[in-house]
C-alpha atoms as a PDB file:
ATOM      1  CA  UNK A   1      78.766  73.881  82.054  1.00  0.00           C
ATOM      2  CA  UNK A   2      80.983  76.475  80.263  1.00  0.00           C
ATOM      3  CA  UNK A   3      84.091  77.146  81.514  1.00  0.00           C
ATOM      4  CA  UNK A   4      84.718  80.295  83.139  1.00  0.00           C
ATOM      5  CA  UNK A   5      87.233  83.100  83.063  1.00  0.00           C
ATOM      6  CA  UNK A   6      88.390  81.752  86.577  1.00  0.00           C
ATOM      7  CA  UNK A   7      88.419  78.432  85.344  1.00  0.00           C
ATOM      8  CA  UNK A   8      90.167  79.302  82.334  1.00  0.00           C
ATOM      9  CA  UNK A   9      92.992  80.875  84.746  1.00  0.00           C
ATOM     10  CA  UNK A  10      93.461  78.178  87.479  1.00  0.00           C
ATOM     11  CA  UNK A  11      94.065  75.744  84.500  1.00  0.00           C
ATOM     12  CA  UNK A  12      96.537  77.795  82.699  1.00  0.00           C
ATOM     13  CA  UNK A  13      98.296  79.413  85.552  1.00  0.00           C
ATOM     14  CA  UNK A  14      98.965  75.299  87.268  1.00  0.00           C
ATOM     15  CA  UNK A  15     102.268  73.966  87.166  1.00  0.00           C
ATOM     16  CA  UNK A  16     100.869  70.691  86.130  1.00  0.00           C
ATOM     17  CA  UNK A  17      97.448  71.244  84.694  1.00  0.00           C
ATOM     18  CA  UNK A  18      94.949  68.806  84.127  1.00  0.00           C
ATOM     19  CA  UNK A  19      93.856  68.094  81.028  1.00  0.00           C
ATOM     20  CA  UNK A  20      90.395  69.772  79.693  1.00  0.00           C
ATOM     21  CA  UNK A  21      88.159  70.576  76.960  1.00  0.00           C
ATOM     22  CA  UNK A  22      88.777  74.221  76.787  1.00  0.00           C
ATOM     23  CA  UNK A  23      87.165  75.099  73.365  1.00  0.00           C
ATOM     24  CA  UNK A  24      83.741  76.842  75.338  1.00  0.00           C
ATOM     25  CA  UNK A  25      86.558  78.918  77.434  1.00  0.00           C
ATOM     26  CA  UNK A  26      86.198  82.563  77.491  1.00  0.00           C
ATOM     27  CA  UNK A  27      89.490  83.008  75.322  1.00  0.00           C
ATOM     28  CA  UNK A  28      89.319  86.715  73.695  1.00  0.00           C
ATOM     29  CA  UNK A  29      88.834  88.522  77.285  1.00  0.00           C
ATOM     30  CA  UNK A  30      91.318  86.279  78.879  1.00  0.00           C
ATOM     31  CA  UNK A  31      94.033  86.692  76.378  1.00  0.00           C
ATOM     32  CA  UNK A  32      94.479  90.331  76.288  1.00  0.00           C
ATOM     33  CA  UNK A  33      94.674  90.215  80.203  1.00  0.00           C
ATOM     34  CA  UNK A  34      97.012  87.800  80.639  1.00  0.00           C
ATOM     35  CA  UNK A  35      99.271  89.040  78.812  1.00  0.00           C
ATOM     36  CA  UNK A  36      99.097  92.592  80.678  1.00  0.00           C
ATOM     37  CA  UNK A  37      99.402  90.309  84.206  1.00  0.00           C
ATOM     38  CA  UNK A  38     102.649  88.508  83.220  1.00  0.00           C
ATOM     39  CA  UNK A  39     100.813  85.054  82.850  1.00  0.00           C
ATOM     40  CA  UNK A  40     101.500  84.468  79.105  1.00  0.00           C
ATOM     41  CA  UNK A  41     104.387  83.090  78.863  1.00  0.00           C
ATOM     42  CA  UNK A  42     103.165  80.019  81.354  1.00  0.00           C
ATOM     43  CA  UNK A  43      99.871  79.824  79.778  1.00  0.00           C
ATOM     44  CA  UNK A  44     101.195  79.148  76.178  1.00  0.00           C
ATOM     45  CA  UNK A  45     103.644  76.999  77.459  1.00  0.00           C
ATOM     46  CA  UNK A  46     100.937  74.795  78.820  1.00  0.00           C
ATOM     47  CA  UNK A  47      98.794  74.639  76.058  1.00  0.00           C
ATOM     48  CA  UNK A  48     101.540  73.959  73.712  1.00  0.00           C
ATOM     49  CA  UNK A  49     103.188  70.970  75.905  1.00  0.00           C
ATOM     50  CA  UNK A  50     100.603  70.013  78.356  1.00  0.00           C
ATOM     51  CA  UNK A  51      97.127  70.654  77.444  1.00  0.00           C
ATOM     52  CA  UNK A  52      97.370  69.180  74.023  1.00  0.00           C
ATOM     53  CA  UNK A  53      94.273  69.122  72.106  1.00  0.00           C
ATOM     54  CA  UNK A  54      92.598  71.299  74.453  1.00  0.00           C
ATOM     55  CA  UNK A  55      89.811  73.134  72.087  1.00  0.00           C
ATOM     56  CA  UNK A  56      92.047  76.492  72.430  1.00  0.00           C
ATOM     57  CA  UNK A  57      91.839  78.733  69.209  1.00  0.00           C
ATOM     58  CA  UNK A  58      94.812  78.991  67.037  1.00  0.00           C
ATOM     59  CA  UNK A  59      94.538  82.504  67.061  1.00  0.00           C
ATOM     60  CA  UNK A  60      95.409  82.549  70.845  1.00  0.00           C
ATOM     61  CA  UNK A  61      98.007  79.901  70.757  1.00  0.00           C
ATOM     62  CA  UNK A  62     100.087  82.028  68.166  1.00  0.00           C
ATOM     63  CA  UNK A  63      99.658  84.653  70.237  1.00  0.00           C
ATOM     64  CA  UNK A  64     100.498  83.566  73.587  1.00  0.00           C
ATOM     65  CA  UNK A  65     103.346  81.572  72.252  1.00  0.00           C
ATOM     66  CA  UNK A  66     104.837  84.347  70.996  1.00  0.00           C
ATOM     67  CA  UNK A  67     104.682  86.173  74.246  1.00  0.00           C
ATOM     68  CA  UNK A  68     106.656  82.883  75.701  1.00  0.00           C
ATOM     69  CA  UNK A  69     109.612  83.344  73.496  1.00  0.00           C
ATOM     70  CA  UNK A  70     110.008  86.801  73.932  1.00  0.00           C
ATOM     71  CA  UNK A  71     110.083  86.328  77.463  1.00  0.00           C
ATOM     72  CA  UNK A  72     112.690  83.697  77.173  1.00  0.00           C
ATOM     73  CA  UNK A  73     114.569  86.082  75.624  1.00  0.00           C
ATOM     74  CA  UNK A  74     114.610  88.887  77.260  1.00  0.00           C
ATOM     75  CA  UNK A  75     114.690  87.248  80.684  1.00  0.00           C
ATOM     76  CA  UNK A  76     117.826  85.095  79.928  1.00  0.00           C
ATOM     77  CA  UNK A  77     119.607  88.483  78.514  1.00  0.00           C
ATOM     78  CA  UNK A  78     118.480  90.254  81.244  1.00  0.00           C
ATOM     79  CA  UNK A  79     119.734  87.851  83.525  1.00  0.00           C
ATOM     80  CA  UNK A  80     123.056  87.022  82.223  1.00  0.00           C
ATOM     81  CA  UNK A  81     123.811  90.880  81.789  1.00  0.00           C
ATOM     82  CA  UNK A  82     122.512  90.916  85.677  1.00  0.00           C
ATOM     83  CA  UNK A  83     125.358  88.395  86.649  1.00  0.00           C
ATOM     84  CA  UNK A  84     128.074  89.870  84.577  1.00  0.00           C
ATOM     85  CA  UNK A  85     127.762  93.071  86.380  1.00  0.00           C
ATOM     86  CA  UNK A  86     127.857  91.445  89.832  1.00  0.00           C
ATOM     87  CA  UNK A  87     129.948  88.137  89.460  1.00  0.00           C
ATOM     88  CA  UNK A  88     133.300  89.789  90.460  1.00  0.00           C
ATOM     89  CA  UNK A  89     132.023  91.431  93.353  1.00  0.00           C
ATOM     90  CA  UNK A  90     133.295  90.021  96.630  1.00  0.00           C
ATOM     91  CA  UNK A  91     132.888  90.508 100.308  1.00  0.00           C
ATOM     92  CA  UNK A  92     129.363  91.712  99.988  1.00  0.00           C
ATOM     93  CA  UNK A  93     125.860  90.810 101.190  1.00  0.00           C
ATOM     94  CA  UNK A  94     124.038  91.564  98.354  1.00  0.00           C
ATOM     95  CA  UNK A  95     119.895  90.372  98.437  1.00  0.00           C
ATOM     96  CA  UNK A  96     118.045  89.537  95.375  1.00  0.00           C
ATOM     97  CA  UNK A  97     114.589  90.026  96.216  1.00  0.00           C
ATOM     98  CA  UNK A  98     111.306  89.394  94.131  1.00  0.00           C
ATOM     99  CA  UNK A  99     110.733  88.534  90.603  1.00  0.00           C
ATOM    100  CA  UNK A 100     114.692  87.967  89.353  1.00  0.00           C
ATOM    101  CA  UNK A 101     115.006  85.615  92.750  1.00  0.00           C
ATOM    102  CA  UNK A 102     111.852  84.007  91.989  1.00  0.00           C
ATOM    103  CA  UNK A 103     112.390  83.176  88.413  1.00  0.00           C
ATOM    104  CA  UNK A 104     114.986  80.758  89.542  1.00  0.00           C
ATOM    105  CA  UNK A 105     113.655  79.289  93.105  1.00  0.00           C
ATOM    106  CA  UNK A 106     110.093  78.769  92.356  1.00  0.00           C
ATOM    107  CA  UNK A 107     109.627  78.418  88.413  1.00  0.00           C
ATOM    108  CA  UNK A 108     110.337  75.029  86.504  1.00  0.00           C
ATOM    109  CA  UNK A 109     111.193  76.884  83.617  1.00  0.00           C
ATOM    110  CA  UNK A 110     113.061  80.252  83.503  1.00  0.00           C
ATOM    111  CA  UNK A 111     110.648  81.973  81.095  1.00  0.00           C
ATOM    112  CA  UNK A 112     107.608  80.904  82.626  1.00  0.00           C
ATOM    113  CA  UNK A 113     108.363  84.028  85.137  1.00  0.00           C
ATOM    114  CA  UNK A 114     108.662  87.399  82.994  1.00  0.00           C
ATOM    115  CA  UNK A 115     111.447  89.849  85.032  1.00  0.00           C
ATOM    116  CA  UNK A 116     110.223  92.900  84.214  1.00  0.00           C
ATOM    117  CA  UNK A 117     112.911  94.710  86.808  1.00  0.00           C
ATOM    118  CA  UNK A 118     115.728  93.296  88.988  1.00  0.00           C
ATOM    119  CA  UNK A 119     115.110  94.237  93.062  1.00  0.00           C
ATOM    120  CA  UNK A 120     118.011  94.409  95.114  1.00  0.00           C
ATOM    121  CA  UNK A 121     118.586  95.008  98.610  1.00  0.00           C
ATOM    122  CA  UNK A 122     121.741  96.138 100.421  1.00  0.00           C
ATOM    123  CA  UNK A 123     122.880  97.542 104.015  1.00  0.00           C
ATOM    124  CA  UNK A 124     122.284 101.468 104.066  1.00  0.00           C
ATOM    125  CA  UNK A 125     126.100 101.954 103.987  1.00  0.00           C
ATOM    126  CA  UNK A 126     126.486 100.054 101.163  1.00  0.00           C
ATOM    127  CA  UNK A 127     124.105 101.512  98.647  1.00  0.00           C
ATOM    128  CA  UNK A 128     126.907 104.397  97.517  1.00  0.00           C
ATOM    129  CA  UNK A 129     129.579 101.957  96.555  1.00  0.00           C
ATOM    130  CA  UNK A 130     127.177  99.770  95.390  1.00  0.00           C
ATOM    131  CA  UNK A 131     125.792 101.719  92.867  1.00  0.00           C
ATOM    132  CA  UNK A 132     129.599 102.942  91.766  1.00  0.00           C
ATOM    133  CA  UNK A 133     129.906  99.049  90.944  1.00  0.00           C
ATOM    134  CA  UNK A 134     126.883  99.036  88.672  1.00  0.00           C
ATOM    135  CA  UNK A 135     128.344 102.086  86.778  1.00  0.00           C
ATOM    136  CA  UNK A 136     131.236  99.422  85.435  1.00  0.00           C
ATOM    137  CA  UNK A 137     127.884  97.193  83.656  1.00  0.00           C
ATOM    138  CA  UNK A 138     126.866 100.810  82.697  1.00  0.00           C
ATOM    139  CA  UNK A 139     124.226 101.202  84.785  1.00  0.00           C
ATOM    140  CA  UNK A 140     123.737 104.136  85.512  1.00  0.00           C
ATOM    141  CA  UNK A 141     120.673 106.785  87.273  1.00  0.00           C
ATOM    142  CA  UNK A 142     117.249 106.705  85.886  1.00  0.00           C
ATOM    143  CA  UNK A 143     115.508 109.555  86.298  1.00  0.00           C
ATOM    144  CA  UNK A 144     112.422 108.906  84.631  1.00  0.00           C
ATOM    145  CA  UNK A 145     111.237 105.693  86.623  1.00  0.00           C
ATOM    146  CA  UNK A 146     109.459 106.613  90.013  1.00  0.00           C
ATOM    147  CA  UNK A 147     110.938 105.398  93.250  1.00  0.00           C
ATOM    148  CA  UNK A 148     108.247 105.994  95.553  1.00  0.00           C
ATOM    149  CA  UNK A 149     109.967 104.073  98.494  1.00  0.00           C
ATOM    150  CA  UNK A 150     112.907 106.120  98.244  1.00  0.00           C
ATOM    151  CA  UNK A 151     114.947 102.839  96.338  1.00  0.00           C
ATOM    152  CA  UNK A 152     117.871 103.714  93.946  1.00  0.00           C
ATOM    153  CA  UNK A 153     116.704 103.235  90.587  1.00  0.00           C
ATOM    154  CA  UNK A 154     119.666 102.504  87.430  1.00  0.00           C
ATOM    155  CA  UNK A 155     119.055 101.451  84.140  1.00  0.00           C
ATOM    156  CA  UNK A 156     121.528 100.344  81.288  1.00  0.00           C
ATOM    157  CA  UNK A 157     118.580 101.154  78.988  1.00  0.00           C
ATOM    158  CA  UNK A 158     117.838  97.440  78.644  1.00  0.00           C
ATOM    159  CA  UNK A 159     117.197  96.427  82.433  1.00  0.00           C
ATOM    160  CA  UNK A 160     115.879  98.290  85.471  1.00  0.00           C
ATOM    161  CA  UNK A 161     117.462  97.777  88.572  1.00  0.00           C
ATOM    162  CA  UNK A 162     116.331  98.932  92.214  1.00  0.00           C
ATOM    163  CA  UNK A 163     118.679  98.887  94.784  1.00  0.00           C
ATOM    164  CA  UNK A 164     116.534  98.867  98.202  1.00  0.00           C
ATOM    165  CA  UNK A 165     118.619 100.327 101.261  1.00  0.00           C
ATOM    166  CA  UNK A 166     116.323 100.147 103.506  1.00  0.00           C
ATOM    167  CA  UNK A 167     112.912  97.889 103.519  1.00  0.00           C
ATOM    168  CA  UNK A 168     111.132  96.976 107.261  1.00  0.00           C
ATOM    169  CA  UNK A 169     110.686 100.179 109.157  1.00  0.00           C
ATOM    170  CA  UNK A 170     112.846  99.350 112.125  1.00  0.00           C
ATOM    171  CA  UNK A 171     116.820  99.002 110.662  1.00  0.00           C
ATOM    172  CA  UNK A 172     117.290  95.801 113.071  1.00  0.00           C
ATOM    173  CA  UNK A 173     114.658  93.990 110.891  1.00  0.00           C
ATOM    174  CA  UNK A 174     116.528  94.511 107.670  1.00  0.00           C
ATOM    175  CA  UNK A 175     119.363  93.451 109.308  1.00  0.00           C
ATOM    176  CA  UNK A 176     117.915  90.615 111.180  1.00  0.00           C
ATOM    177  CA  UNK A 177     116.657  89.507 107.268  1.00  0.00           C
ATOM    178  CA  UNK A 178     120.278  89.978 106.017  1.00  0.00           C
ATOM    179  CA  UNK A 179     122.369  87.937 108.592  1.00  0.00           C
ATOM    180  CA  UNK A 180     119.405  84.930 107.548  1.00  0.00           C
ATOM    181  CA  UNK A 181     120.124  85.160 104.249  1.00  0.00           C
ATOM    182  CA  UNK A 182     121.672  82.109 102.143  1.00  0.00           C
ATOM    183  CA  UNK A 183     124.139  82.039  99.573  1.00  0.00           C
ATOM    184  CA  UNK A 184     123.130  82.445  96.017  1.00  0.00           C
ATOM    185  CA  UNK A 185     126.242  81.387  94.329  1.00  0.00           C
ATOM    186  CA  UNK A 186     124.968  81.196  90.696  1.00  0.00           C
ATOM    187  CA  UNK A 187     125.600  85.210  90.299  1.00  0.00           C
ATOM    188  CA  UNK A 188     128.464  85.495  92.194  1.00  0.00           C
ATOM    189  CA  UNK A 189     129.958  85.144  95.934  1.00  0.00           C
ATOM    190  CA  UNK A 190     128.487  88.328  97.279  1.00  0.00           C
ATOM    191  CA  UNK A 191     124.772  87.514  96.180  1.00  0.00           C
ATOM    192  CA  UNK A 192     122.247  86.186  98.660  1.00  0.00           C
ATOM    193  CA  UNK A 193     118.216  85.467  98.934  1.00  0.00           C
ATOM    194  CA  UNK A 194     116.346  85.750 101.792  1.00  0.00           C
ATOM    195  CA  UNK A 195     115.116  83.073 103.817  1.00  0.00           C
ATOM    196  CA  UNK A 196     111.701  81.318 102.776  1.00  0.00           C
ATOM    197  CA  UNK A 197     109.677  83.019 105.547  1.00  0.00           C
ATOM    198  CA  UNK A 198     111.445  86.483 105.111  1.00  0.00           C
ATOM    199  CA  UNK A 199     110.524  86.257 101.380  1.00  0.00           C
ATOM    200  CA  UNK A 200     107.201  85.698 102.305  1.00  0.00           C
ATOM    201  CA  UNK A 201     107.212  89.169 104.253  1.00  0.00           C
ATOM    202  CA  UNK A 202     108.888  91.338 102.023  1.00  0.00           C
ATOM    203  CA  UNK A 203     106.994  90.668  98.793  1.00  0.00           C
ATOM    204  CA  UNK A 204     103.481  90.901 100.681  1.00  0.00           C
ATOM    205  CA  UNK A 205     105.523  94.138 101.894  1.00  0.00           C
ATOM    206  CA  UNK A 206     106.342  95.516  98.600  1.00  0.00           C
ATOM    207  CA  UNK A 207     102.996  94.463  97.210  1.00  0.00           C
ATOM    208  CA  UNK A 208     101.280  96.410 100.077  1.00  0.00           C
ATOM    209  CA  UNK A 209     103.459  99.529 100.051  1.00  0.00           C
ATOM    210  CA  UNK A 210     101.816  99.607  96.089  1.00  0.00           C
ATOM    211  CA  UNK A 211      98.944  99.765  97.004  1.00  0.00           C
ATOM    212  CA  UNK A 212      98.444  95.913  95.698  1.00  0.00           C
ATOM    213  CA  UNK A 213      97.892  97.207  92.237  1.00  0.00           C
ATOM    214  CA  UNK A 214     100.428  94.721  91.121  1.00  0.00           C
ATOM    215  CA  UNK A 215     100.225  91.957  88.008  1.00  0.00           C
ATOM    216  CA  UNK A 216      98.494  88.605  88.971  1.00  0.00           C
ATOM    217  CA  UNK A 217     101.668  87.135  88.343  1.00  0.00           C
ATOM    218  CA  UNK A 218     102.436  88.396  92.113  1.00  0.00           C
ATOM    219  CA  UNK A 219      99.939  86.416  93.318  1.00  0.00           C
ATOM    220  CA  UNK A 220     101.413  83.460  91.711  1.00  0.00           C
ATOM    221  CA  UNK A 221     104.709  84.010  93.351  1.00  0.00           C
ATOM    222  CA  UNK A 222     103.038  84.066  96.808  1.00  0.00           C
ATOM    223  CA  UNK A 223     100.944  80.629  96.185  1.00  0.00           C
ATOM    224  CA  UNK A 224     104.317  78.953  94.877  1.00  0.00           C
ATOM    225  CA  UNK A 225     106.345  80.452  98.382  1.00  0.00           C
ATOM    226  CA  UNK A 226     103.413  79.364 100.627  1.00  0.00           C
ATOM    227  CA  UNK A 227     103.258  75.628  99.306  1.00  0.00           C
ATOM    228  CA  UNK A 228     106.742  75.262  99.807  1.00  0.00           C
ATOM    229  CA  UNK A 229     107.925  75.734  95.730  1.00  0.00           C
ATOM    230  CA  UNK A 230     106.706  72.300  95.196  1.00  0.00           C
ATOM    231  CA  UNK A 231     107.870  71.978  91.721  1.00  0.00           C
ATOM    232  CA  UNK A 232     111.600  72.637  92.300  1.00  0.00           C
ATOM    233  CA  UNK A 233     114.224  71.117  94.384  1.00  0.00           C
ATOM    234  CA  UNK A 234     116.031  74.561  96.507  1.00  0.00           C
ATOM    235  CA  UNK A 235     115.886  76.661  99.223  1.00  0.00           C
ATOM    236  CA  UNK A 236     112.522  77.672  99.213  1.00  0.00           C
ATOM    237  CA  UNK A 237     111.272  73.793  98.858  1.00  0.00           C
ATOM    238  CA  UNK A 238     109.666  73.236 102.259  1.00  0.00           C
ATOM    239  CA  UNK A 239     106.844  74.019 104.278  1.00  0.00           C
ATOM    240  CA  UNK A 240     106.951  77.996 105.650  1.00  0.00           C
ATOM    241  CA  UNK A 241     107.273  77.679 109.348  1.00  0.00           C
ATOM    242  CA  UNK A 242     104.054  79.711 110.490  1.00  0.00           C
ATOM    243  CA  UNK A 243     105.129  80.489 113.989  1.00  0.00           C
ATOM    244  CA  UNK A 244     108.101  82.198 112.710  1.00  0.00           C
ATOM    245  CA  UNK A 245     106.209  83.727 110.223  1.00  0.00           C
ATOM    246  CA  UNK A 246     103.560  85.164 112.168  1.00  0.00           C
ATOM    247  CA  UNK A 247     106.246  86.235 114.626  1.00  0.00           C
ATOM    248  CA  UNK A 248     107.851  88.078 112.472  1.00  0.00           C
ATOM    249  CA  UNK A 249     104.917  89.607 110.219  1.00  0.00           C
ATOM    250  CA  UNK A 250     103.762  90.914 113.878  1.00  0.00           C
ATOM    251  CA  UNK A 251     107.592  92.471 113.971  1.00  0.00           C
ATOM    252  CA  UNK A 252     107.920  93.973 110.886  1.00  0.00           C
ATOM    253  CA  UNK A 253     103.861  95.561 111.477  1.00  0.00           C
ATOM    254  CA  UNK A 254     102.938  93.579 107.857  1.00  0.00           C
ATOM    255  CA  UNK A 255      99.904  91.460 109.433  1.00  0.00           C
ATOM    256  CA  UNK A 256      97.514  92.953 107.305  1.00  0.00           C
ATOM    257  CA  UNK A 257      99.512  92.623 104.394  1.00  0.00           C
ATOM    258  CA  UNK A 258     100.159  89.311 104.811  1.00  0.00           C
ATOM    259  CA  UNK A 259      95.988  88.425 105.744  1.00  0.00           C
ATOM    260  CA  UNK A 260      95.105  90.031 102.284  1.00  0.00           C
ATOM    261  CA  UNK A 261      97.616  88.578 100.240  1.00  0.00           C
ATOM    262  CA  UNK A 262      97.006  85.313 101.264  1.00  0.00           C
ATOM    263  CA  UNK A 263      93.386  85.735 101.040  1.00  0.00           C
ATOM    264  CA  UNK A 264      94.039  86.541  97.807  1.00  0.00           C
ATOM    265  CA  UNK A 265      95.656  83.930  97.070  1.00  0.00           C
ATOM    266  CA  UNK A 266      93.345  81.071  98.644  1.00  0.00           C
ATOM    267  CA  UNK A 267      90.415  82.629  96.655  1.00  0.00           C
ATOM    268  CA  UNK A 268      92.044  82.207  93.552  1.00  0.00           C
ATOM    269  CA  UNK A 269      93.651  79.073  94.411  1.00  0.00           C
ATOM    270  CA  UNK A 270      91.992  76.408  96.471  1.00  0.00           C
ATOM    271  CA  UNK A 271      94.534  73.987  96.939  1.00  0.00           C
ATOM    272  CA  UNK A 272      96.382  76.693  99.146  1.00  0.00           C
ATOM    273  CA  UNK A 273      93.638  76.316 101.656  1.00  0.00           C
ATOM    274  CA  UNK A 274      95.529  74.241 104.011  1.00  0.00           C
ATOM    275  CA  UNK A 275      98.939  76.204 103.544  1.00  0.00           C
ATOM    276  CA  UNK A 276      96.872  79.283 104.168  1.00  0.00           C
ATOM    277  CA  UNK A 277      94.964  78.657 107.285  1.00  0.00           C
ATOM    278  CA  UNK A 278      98.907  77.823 109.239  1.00  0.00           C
ATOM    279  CA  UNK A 279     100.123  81.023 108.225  1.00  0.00           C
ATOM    280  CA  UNK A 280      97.450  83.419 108.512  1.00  0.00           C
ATOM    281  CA  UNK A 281      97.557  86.193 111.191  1.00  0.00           C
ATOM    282  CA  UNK A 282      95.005  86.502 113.508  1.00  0.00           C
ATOM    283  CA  UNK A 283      92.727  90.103 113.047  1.00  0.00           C
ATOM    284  CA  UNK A 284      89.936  91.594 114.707  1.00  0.00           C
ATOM    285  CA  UNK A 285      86.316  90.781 112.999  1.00  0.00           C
ATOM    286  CA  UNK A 286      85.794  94.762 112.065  1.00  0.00           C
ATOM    287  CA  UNK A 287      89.838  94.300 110.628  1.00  0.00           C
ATOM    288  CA  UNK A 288      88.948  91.389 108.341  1.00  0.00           C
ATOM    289  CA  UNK A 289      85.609  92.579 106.805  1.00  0.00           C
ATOM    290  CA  UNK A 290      87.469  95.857 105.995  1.00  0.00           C
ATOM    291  CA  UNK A 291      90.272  94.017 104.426  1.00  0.00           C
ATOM    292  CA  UNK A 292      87.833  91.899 102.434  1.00  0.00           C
ATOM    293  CA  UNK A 293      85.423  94.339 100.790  1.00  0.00           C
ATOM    294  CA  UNK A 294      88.622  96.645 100.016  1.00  0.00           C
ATOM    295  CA  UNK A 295      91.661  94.280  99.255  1.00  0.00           C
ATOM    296  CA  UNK A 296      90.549  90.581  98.852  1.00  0.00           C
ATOM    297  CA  UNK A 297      87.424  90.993  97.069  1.00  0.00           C
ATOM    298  CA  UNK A 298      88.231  92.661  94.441  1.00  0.00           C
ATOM    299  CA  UNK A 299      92.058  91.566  93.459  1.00  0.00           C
ATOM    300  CA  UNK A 300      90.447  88.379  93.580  1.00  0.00           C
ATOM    301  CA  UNK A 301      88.223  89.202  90.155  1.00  0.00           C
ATOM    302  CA  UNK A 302      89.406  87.377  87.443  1.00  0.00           C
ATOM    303  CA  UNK A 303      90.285  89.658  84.305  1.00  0.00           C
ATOM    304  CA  UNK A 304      89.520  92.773  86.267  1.00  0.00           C
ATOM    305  CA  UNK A 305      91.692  95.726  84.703  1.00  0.00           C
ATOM    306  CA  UNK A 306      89.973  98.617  86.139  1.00  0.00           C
ATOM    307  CA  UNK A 307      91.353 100.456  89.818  1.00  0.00           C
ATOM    308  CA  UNK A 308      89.436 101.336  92.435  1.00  0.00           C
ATOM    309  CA  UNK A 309      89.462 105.113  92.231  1.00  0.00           C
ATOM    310  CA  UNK A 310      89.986 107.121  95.636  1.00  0.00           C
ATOM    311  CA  UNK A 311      90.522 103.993  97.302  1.00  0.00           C
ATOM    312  CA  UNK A 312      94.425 102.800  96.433  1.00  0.00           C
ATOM    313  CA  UNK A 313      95.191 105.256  98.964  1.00  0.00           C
ATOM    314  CA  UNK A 314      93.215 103.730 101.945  1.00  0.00           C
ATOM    315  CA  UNK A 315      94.321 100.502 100.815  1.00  0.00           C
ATOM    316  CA  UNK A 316      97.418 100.942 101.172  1.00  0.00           C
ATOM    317  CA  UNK A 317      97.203 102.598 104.837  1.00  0.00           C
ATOM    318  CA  UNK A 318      95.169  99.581 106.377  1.00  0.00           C
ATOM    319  CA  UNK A 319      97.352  96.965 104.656  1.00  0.00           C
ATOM    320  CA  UNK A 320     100.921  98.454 104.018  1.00  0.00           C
ATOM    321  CA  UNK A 321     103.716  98.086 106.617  1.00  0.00           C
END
């Protein structure tokens, strides 16, 4: 049987992917769209030091390897400038949320997790001197990005930064999230992540309040936070505890969120069956079906590029916070 554009995905997207004779594999669609979903950089890396003689093409080797090193790259300078801006600051509760967090917590390898932006969040108060801070690492006001979620958004040309003041609707949530937080000393003493089960929230959050049109690399995240990061040694490397999950998604009004995402993710990924059905909020029948023909279905579709028109909208209302 050929293997399939799904198949082709699942293999190159695994930490530790099983060796298989890829050479029938739909490789010219796949390419181009991996590399627009942020899943290049951890599919060359796998067919040049795990897959071995795989029946890949040169063609897309070369190319996908060179997306690898460039993401190296620019991730590590990204990241170092990131820590020389904030590494002096003290007496702080500073939250690095999403991709820059991840990159660290949940990847083996630093590049295998492209960091398009850096996501910060902060108490309300402290957004103003905050953002003076930045302005010593030259970051300053970006006017040209959108901030549709009213964030602060500063750029030192090279690196985008949002600085999230609020994030849950109610102000004791964010708090509640920011008195769990735990220390992230490798950028500094004022730097902190969130908790395992408040990271699962706010990205299925973020994702929702974009109307999940977000790279599949997203979806990776959320498979790596609901196993437990089982790849890496940290904070995030244990089972999510679903009654405080659920408990809290119910909270923070993100239930739906969280039921797509993850049914995302167990479509796309089967071994997060398990991990899935703990930690999945319980929804009405009509809820679910909705949810599936408008959110699951379709950002389950391997190598689909195209959006739903007229629909991000209602999308976004029946699974945004």
């Amino acid at each position: 049987m050929a293997t399939s554009l799904l198949d082709l995905f699942r293999v190159l997207s695994a930490f530790s992917p099983k060796r298989v004779d890829l050479k029938d594999a739909p490789w010219e669609p796949y390419v181009d769209w991996a590399i627009g979903q942020g899943l290049a950089p951890l599919a060359a890396y796998n067919l040049e030091y795990r897959l071995g003689l795989c029946g890949a093409p040169t063609w897309a080797r070369d190319r996908l390897l060179s997306i690898y090193q460039g993401s190296a790259n620019d991730n590590v300078m990204k990241l170092v400038n990131f820590k020389r801006a904030v590494d002096d600051l003290e007496g702080r509760r500073i939250v690095l949320i999403g991709a820059a967090s991840f990159a660290e917590c949940l990847y083996p390898h630093v590049a295998w997790r492209p960091v398009i932006d850096i996501r910060l969040f902060v108490p309300p108060n402290d957004v103003d001197p905050f953002v003076s801070w930045l302005r010593r690492a030259e970051f300053k006001a970006d006017a040209t990005t959108e901030a549709p979620s009213g964030e602060r958004v500063l750029s030192d040309t090279r690196t985008t930064l949002y600085v999230h003041g609020t994030l849950m609707k109610d102000p004791a949530h964010d708090q509640a999230m920011l008195s769990r937080a735990l220390k992230l000393k490798v950028y500094g003493p004022s730097l902190l992540r969130f908790e395992l089960e408040d990271a699962i929230l706010t990205h299925v959050m973020i994702m929702s309040r974009a109307g999940f049109d977000v790279p599949m690399l997203e979806f990776l995240d959320l498979r790596e936070l609901v196993l437990g990061a089982p790849s890496m040694g940290g904070d995030y490397s244990r089972e999510p505890k679903a009654d405080e999950l659920l408990e809290r998604a119910k909270q923070f009004g993100v239930e739906r969120a969280l039921w797509s995402a993850l049914g995302v993710v167990e479509r796309l990924f089967p071994e997060t069956e398990a991990a899935v059905a703990r930690l999945r909020p319980s929804l009405m029948m009509p809820t679910r079906e909705v949810l599936n023909r408008l959110i699951v279905t379709p950002l389950s579709e391997v190598g689909r590029t195209e959006q739903f028109r007229g629909e991000d909208t209602l999308r976004q209302l029946l699974a945004g916070g």
